[in-house]
N, C-alpha and C. Protein backbone atom coordinates (compact mmCIF):
# COMPACT_ATOMS: atom_id res chain seq x y z
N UNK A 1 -8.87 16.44 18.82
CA UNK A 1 -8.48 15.96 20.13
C UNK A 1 -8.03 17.13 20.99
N UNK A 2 -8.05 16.81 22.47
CA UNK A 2 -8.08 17.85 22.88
C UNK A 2 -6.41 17.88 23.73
N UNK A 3 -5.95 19.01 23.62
CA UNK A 3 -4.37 18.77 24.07
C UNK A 3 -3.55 17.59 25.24
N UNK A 4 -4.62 17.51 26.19
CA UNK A 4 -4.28 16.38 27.29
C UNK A 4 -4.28 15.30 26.61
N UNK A 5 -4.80 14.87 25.57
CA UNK A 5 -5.22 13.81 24.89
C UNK A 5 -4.00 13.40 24.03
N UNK A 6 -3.98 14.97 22.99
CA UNK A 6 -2.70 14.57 22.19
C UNK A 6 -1.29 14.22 23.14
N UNK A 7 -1.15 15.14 24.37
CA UNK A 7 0.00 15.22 25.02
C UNK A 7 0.09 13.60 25.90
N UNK A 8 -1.32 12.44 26.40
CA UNK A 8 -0.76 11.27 26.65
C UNK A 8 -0.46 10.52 25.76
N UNK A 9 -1.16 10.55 24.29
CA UNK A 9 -1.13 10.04 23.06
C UNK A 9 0.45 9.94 23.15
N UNK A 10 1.32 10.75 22.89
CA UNK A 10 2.95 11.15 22.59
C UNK A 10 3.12 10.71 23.61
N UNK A 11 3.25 10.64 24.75
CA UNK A 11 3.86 10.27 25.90
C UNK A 11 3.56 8.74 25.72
N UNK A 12 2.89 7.88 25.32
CA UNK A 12 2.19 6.54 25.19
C UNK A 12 2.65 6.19 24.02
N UNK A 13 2.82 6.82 22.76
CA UNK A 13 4.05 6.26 21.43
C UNK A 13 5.56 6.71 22.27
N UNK A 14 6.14 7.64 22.92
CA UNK A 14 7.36 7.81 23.20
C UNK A 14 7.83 6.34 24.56
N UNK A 15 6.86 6.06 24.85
CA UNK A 15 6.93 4.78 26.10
C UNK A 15 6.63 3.72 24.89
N UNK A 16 6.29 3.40 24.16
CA UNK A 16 6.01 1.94 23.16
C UNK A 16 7.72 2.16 22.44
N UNK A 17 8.10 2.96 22.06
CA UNK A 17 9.20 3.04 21.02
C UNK A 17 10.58 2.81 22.43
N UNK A 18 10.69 2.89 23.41
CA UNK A 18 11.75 2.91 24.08
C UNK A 18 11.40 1.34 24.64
N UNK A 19 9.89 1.05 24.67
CA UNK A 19 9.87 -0.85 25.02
C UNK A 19 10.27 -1.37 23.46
N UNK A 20 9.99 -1.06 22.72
CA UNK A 20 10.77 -1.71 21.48
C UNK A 20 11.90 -1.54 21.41
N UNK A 21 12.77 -0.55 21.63
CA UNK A 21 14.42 -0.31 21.67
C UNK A 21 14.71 -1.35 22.49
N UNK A 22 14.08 -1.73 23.52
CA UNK A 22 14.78 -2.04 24.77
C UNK A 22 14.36 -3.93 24.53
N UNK A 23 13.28 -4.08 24.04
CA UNK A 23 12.94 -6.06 23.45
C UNK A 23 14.28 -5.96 22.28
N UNK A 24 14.28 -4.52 21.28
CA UNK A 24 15.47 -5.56 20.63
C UNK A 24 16.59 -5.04 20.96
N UNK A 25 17.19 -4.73 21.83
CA UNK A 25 18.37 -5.02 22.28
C UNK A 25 18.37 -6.16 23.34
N UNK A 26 17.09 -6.61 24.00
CA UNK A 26 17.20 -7.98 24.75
C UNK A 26 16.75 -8.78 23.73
N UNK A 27 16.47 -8.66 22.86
CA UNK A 27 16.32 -10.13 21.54
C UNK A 27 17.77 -10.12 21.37
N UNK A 28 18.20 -9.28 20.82
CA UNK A 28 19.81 -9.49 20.37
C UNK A 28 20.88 -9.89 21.41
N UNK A 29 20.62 -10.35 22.72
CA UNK A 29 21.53 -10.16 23.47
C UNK A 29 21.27 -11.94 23.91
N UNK A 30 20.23 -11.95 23.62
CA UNK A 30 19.54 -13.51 23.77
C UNK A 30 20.28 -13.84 22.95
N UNK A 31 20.26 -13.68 21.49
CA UNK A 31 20.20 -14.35 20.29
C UNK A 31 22.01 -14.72 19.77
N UNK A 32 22.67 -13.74 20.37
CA UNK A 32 23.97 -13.18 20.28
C UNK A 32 24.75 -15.20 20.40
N UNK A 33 24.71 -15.67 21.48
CA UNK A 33 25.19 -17.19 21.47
C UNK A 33 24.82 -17.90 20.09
N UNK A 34 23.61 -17.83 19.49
CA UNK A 34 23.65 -18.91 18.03
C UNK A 34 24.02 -18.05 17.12
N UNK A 35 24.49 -16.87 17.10
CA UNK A 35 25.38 -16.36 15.78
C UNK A 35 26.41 -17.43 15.29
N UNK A 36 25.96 -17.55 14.00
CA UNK A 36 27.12 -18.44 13.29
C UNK A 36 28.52 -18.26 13.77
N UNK A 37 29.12 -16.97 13.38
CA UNK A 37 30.43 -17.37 14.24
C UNK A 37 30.65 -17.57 15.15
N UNK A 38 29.82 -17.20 16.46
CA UNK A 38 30.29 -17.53 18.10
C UNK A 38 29.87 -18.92 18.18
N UNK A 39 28.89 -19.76 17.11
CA UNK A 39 28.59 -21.26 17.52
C UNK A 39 29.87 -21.82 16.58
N UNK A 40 30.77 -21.23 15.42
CA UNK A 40 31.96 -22.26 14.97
C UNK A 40 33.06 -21.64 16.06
N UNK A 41 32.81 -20.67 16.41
CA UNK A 41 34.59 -20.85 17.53
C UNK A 41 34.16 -21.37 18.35
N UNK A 42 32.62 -21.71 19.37
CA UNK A 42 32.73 -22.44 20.14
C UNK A 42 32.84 -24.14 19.96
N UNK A 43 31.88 -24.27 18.87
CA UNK A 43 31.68 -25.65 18.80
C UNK A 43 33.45 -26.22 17.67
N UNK A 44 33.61 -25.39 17.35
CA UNK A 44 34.85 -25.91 16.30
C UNK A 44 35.86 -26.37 16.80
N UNK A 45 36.36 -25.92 17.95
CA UNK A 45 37.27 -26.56 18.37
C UNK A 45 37.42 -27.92 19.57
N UNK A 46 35.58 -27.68 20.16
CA UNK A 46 35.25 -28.68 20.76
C UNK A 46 34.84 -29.97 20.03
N UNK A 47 34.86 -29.94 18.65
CA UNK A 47 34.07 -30.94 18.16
C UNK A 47 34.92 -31.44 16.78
N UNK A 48 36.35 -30.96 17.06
CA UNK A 48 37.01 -31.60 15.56
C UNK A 48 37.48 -32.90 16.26
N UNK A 49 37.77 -33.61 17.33
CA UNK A 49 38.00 -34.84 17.60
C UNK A 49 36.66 -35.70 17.54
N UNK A 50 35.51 -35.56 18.08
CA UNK A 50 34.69 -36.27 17.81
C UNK A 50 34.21 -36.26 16.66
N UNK A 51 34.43 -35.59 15.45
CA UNK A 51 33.88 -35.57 14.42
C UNK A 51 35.31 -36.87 13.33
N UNK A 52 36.38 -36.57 14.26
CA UNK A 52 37.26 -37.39 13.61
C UNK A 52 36.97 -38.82 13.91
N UNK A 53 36.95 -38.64 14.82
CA UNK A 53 35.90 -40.76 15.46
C UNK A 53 34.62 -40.78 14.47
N UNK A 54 33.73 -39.94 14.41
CA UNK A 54 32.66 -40.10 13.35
C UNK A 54 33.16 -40.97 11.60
N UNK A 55 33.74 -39.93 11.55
CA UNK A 55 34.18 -40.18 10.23
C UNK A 55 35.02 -41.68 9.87
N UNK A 56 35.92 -41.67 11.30
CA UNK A 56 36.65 -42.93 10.98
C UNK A 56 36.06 -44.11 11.46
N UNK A 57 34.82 -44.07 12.23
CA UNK A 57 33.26 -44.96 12.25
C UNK A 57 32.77 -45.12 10.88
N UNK A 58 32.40 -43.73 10.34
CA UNK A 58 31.49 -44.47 9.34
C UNK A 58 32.23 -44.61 8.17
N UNK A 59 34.07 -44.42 7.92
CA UNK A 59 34.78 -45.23 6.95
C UNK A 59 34.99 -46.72 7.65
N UNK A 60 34.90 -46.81 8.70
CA UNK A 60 34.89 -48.61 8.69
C UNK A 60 33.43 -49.05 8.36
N UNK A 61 32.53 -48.49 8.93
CA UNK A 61 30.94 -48.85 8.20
C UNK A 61 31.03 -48.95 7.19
N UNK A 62 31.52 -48.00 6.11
CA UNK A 62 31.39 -48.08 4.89
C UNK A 62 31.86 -49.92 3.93
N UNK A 63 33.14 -49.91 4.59
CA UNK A 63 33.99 -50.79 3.92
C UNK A 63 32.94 -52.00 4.81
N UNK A 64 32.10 -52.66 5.20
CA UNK A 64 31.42 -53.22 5.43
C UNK A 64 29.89 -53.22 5.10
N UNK A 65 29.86 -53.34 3.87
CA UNK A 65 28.30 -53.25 3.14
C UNK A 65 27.13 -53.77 3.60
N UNK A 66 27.09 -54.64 4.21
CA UNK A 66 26.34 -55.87 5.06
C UNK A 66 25.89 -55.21 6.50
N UNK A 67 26.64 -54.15 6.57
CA UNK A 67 26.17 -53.66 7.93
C UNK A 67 25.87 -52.18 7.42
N UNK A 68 26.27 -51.60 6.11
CA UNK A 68 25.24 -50.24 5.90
C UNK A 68 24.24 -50.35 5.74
N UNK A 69 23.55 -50.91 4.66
CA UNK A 69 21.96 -50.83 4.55
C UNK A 69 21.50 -51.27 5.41
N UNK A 70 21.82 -52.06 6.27
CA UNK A 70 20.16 -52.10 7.42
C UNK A 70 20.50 -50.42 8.54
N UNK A 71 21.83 -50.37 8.31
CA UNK A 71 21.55 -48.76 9.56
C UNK A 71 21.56 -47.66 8.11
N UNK A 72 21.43 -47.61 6.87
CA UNK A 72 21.11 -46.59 6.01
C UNK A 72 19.34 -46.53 6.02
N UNK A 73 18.99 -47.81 6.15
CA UNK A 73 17.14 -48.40 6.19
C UNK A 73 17.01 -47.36 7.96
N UNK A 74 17.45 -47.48 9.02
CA UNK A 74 17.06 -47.39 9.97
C UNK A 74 17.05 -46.05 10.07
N UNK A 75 18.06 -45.24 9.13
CA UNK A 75 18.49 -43.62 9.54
C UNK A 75 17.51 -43.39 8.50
N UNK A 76 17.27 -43.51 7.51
CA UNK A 76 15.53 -43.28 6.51
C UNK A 76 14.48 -43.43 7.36
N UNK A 77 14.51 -43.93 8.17
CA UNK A 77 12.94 -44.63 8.78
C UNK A 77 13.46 -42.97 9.92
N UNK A 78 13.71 -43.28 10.58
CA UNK A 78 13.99 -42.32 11.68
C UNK A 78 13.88 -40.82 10.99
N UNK A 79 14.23 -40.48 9.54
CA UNK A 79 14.56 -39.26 9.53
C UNK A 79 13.13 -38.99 8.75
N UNK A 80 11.90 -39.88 8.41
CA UNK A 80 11.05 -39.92 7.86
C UNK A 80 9.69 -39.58 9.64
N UNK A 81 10.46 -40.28 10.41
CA UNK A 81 9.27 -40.29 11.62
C UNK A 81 9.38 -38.92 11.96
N UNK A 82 11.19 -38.40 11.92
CA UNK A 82 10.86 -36.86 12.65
C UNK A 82 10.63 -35.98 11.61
N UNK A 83 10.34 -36.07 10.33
CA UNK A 83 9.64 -35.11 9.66
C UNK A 83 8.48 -35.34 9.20
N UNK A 84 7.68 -36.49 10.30
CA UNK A 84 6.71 -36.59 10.37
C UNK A 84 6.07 -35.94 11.35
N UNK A 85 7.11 -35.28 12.80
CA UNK A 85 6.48 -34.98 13.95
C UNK A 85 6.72 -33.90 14.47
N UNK A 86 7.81 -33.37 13.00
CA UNK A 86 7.68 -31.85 13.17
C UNK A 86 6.25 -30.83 12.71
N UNK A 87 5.76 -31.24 12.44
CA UNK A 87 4.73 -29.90 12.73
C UNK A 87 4.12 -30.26 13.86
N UNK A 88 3.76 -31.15 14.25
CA UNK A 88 3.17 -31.63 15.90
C UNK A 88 4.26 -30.67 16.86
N UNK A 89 5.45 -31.31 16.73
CA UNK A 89 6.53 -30.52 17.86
C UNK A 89 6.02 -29.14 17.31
N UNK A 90 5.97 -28.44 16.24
CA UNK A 90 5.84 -26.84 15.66
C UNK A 90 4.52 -26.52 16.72
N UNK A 91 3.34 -27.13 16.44
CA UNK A 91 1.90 -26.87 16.87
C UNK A 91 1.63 -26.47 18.29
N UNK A 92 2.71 -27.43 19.50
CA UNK A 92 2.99 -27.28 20.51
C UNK A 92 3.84 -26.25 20.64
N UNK A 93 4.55 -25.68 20.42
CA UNK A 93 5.24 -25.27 20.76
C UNK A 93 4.59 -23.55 20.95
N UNK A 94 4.24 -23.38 19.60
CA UNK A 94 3.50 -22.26 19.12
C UNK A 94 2.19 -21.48 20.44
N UNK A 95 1.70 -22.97 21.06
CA UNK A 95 0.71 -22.69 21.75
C UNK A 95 1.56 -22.00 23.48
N UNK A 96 2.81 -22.52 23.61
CA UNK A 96 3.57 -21.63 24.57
C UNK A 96 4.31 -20.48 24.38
N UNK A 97 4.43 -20.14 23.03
CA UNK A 97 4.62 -18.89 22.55
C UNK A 97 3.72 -17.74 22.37
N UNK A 98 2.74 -18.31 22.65
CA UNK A 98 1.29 -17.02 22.70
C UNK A 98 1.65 -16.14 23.72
């Protein structure tokens, strides 16, 4: 190769390696909110009262047998349809990620 060649060659890897520095420090800066710990200090303290109504919902559900299995039947059926329609949701999705 002839020196102009090698010298845009390097100039064209030294410009690819500073767009890669620069996607992952904007991947990480994106990504930085669903880090496990910044989603339990945020969501942890927003969500220990409603999780206490949950619980003390589904201990009165419980103590009422007659009314679990048809919503234990309904949360099977439901959790069977969406892992039926996850690779559909995957397939789509994929095609806006190109």
């Amino acid at each position: 190769m002839s020196g102009r060649l090698l010298a845009r060659r390097d100039a064209l890897i030294g410009k690819c390696d500073r767009q890669r520095q620069t996607l992952a420090v904007e991947a990480r800066n994106l990504l930085a909110p669903l880090d496990r710990d910044h989603l339990r200090a945020t969501l942890g303290a927003r969500l220990k009262i409603p999780l206490i109504l949950g619980g003390a919902a589904l201990g009165l559900l419980a103590t009422r047998p007659k009314r679990i299995l048809p919503m234990l039947m309904t949360g099977a059926a439901l959790w069977k349809s969406a892992r039926g329609a996850l690779p559909l949701v995957q397939r789509i999705a994929s095609r806006f990620t190109r």
